[in-house]
C-alpha atoms as a PDB file:
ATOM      1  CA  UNK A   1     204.085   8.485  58.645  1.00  0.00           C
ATOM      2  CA  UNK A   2     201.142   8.379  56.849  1.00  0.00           C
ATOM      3  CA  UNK A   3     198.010   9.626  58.667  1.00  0.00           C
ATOM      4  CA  UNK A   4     194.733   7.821  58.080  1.00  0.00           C
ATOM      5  CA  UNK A   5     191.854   9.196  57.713  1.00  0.00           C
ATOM      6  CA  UNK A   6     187.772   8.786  58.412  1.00  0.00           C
ATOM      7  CA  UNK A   7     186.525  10.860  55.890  1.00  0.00           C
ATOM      8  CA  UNK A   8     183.721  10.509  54.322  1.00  0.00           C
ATOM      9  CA  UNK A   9     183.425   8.475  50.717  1.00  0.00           C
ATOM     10  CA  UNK A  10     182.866  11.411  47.998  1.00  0.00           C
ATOM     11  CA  UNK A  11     180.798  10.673  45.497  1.00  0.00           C
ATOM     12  CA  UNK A  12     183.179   9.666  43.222  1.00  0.00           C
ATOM     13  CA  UNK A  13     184.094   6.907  45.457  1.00  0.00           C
ATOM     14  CA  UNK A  14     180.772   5.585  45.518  1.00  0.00           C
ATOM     15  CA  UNK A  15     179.177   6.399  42.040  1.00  0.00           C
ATOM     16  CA  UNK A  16     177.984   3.435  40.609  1.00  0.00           C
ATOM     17  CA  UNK A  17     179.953   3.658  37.065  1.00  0.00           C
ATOM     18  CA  UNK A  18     179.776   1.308  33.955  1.00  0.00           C
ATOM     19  CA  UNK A  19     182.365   0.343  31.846  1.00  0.00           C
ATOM     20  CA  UNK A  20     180.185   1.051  28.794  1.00  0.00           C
ATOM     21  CA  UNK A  21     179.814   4.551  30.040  1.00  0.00           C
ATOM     22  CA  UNK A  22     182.822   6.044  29.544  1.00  0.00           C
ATOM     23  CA  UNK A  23     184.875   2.561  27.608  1.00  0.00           C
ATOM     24  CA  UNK A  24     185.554   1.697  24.010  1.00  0.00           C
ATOM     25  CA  UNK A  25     183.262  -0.901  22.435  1.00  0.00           C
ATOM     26  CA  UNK A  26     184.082  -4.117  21.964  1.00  0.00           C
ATOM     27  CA  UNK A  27     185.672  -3.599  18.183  1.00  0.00           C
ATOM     28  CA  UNK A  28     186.956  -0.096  19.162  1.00  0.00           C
ATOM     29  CA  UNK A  29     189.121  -2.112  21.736  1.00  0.00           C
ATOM     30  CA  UNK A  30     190.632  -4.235  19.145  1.00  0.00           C
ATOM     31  CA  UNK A  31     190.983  -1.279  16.647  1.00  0.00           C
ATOM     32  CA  UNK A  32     192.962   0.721  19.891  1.00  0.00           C
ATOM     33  CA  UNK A  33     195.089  -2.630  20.553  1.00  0.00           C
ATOM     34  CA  UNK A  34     195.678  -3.082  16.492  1.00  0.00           C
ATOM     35  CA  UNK A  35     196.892   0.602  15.904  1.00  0.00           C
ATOM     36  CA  UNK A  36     199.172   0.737  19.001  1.00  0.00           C
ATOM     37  CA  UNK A  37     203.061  -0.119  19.361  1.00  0.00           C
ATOM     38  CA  UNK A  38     204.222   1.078  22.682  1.00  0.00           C
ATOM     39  CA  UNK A  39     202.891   0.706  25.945  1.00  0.00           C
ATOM     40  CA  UNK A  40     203.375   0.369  29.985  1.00  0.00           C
ATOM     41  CA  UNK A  41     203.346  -3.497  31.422  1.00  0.00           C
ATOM     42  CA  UNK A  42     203.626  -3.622  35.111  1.00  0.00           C
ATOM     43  CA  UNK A  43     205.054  -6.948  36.423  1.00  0.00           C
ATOM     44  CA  UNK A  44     205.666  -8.199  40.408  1.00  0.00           C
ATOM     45  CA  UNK A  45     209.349  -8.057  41.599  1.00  0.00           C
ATOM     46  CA  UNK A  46     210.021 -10.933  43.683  1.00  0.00           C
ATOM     47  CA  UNK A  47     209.237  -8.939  47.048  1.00  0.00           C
ATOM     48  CA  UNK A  48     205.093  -8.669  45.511  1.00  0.00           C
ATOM     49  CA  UNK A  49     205.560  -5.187  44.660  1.00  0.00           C
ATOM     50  CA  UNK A  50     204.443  -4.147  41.116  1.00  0.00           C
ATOM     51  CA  UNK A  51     207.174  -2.856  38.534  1.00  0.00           C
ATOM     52  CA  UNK A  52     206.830  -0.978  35.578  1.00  0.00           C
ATOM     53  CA  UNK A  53     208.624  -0.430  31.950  1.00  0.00           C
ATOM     54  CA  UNK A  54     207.506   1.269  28.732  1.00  0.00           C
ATOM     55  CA  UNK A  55     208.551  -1.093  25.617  1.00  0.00           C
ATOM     56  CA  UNK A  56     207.185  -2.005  22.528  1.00  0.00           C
ATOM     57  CA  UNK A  57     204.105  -4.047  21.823  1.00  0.00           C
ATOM     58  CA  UNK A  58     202.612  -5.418  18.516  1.00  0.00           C
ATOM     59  CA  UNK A  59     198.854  -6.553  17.799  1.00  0.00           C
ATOM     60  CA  UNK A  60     198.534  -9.821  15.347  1.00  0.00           C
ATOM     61  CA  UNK A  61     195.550 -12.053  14.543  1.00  0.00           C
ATOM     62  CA  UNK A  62     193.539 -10.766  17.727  1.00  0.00           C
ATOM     63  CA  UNK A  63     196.546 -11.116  20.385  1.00  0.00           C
ATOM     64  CA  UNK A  64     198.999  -8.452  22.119  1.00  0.00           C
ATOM     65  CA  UNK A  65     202.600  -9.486  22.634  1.00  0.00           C
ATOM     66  CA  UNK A  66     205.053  -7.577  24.381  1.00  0.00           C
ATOM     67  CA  UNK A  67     209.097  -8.157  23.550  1.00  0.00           C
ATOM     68  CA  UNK A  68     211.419  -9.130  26.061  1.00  0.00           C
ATOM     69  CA  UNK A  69     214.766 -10.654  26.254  1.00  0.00           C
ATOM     70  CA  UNK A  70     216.169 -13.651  28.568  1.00  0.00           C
ATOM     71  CA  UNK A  71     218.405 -11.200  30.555  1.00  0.00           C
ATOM     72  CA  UNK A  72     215.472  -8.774  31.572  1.00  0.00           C
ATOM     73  CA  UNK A  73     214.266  -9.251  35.101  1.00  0.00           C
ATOM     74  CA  UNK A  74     210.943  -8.695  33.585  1.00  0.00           C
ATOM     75  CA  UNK A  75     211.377 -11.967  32.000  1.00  0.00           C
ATOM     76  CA  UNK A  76     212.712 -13.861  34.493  1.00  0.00           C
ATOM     77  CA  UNK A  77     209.563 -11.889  36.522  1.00  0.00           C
ATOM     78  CA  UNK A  78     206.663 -13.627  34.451  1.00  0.00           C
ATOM     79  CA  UNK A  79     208.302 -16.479  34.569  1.00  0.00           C
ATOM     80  CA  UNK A  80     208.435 -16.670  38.177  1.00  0.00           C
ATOM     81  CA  UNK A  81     204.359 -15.514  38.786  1.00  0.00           C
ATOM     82  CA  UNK A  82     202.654 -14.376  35.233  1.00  0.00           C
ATOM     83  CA  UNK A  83     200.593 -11.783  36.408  1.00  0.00           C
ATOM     84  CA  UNK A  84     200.612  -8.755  34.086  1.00  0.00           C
ATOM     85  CA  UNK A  85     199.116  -5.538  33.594  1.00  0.00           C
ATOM     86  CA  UNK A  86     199.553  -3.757  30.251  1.00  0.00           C
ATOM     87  CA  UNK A  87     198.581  -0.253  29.741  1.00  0.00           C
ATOM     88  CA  UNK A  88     197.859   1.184  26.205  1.00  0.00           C
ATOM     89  CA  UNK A  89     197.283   5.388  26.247  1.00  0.00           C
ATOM     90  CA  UNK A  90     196.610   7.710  22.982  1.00  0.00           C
ATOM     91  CA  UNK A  91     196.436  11.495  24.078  1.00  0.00           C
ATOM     92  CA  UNK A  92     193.348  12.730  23.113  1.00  0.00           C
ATOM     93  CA  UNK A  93     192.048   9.840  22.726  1.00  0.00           C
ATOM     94  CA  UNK A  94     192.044   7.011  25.468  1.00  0.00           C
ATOM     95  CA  UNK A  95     193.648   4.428  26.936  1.00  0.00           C
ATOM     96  CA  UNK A  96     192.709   0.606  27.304  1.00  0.00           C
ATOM     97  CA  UNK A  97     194.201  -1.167  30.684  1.00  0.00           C
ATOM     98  CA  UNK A  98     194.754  -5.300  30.608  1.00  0.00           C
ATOM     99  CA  UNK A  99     194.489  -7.393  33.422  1.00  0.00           C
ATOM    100  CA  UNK A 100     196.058 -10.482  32.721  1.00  0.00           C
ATOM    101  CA  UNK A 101     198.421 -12.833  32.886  1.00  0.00           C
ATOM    102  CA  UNK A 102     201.377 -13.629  30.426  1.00  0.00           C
ATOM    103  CA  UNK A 103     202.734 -16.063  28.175  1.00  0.00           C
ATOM    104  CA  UNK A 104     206.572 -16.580  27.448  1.00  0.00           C
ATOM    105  CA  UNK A 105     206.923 -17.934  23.705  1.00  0.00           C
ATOM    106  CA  UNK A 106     210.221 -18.987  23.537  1.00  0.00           C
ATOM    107  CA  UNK A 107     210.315 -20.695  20.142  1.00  0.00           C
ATOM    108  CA  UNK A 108     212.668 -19.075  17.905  1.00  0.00           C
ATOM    109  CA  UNK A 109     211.195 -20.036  14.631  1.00  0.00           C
ATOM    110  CA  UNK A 110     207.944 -18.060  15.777  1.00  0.00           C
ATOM    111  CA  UNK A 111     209.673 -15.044  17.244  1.00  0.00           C
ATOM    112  CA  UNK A 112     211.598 -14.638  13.918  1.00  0.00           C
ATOM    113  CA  UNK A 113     208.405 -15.048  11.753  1.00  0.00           C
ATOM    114  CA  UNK A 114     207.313 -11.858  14.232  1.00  0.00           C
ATOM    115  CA  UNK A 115     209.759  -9.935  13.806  1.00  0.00           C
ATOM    116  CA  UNK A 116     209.749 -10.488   9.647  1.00  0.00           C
ATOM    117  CA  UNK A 117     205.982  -9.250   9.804  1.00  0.00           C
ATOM    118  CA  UNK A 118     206.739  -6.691  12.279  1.00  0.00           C
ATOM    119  CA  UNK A 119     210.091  -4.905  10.126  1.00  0.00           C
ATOM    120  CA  UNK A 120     207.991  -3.058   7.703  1.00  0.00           C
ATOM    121  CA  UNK A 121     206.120  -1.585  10.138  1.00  0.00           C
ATOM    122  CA  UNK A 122     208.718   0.225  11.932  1.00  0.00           C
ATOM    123  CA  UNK A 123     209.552   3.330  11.671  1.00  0.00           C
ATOM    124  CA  UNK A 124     212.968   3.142  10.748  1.00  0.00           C
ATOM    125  CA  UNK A 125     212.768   0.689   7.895  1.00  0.00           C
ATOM    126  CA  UNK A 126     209.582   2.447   6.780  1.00  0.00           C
ATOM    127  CA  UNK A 127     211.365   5.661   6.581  1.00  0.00           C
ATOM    128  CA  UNK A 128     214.189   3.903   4.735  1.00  0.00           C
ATOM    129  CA  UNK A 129     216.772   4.293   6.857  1.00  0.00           C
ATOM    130  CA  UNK A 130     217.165   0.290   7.604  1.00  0.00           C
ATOM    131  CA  UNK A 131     216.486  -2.420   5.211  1.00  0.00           C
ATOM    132  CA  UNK A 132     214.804  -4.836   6.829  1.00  0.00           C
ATOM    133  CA  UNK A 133     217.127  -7.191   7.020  1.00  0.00           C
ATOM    134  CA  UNK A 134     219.152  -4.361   9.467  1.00  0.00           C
ATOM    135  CA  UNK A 135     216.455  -4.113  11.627  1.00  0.00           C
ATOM    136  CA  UNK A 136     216.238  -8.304  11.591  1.00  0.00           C
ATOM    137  CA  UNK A 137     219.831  -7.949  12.861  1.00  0.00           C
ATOM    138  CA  UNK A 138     219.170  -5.774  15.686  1.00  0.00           C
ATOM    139  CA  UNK A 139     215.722  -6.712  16.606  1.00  0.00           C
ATOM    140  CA  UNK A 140     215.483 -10.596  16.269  1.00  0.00           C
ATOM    141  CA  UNK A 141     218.524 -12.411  18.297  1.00  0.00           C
ATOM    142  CA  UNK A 142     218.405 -15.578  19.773  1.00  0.00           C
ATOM    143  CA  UNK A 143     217.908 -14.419  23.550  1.00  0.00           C
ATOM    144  CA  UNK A 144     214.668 -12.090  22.545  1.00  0.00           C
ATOM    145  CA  UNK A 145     211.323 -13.189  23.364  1.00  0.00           C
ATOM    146  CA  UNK A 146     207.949 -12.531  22.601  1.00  0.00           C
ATOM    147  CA  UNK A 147     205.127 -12.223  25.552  1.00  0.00           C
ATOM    148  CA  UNK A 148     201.476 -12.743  24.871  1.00  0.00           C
ATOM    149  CA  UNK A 149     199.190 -11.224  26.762  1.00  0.00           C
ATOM    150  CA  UNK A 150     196.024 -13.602  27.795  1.00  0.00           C
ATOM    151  CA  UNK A 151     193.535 -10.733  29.031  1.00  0.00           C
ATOM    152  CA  UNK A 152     191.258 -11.176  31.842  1.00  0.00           C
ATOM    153  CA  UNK A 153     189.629  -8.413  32.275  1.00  0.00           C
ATOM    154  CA  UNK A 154     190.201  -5.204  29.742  1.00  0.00           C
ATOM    155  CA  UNK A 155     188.902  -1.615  31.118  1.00  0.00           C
ATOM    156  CA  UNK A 156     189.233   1.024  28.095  1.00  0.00           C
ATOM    157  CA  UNK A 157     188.468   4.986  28.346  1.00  0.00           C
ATOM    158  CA  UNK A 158     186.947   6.767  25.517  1.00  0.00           C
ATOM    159  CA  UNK A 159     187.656  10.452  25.762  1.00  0.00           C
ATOM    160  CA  UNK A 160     185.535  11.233  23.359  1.00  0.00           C
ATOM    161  CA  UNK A 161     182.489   9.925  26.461  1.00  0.00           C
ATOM    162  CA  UNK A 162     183.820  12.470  29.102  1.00  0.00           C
ATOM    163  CA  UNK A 163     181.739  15.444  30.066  1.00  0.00           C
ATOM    164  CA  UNK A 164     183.185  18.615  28.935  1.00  0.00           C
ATOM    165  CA  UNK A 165     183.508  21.613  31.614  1.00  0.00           C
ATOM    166  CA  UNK A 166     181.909  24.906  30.433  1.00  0.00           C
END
């Protein structure tokens, strides 16, 4: 059982901070989102609690998808109530948190036009050990599925902004 408590609010419950305190800029965002290919994205099970996985994420022409497939019960998730949270981290450097809600593209013809831009970007056809056209044959069936992520509200922490200790 879980006791509760009538403590006192510390000061970090109460300080009054601003995202532009300790958060990327506006551009630095984008550059985080841009140079990033994995991340968390929490979903809601069918019970309302929220759900986690770590997957793969790409960043083109100022949107984030996520990839999914038809038999994931993440898909069948944001399909059912498209409420998302995505989670992008860099040790050392920050993290930026989306609060959003996603979009199921289900067109074929633009998943595989994804996935052609995406192949030489990976690290196993960049280090040679898949053509491309491998990687097409793996990656890019006819059940995957691309997510895009429609933020709402993005939160970002620049490490670089946090007080050091002595």
């Amino acid at each position: 059982m879980i006791e509760e408590t009538t403590e006192e609010p510390t000061d970090w419950d109460t300080a009054p901070l601003k995202q532009e305190q300790f958060g990327f800029d506006a551009a630095a965002v984008e550059d985080f989102l841009a140079t990033s290919s994995h991340c968390f994205w929490a979903r809601l099970a069918k019970d309302g609690r929220p759900i986690g996985t770590y997957g793969g994420c790409a960043y083109h022409d100022g949107e984030l998808y996520l990839v999914s497939n038809v038999f994931r019960k993440a898909y069948a998730a944001i399909k059912r109530d498209p409420r998302i949270t995505v989670v992008l981290s860099k040790h050392d450097i920050g993290q930026v948190t989306i609060i959003g809600r996603a979009e199921p593209i289900d067109d074929y013809e633009m998943v595989r036009r994804f996935f052609l831009r995406y192949a030489p970007k990976n690290s196993i056809v960049k280090s040679g050990q898949w053509t491309v056209d491998e990687f097409m044959a793996i990656a890019c069936t006819r059940n995957r599925r691309l997510i895009r992520v429609v933020r709402d509200r993005v939160l970002s922490l620049d490490m670089s902004k946090l007080s050091r200790s002595d």
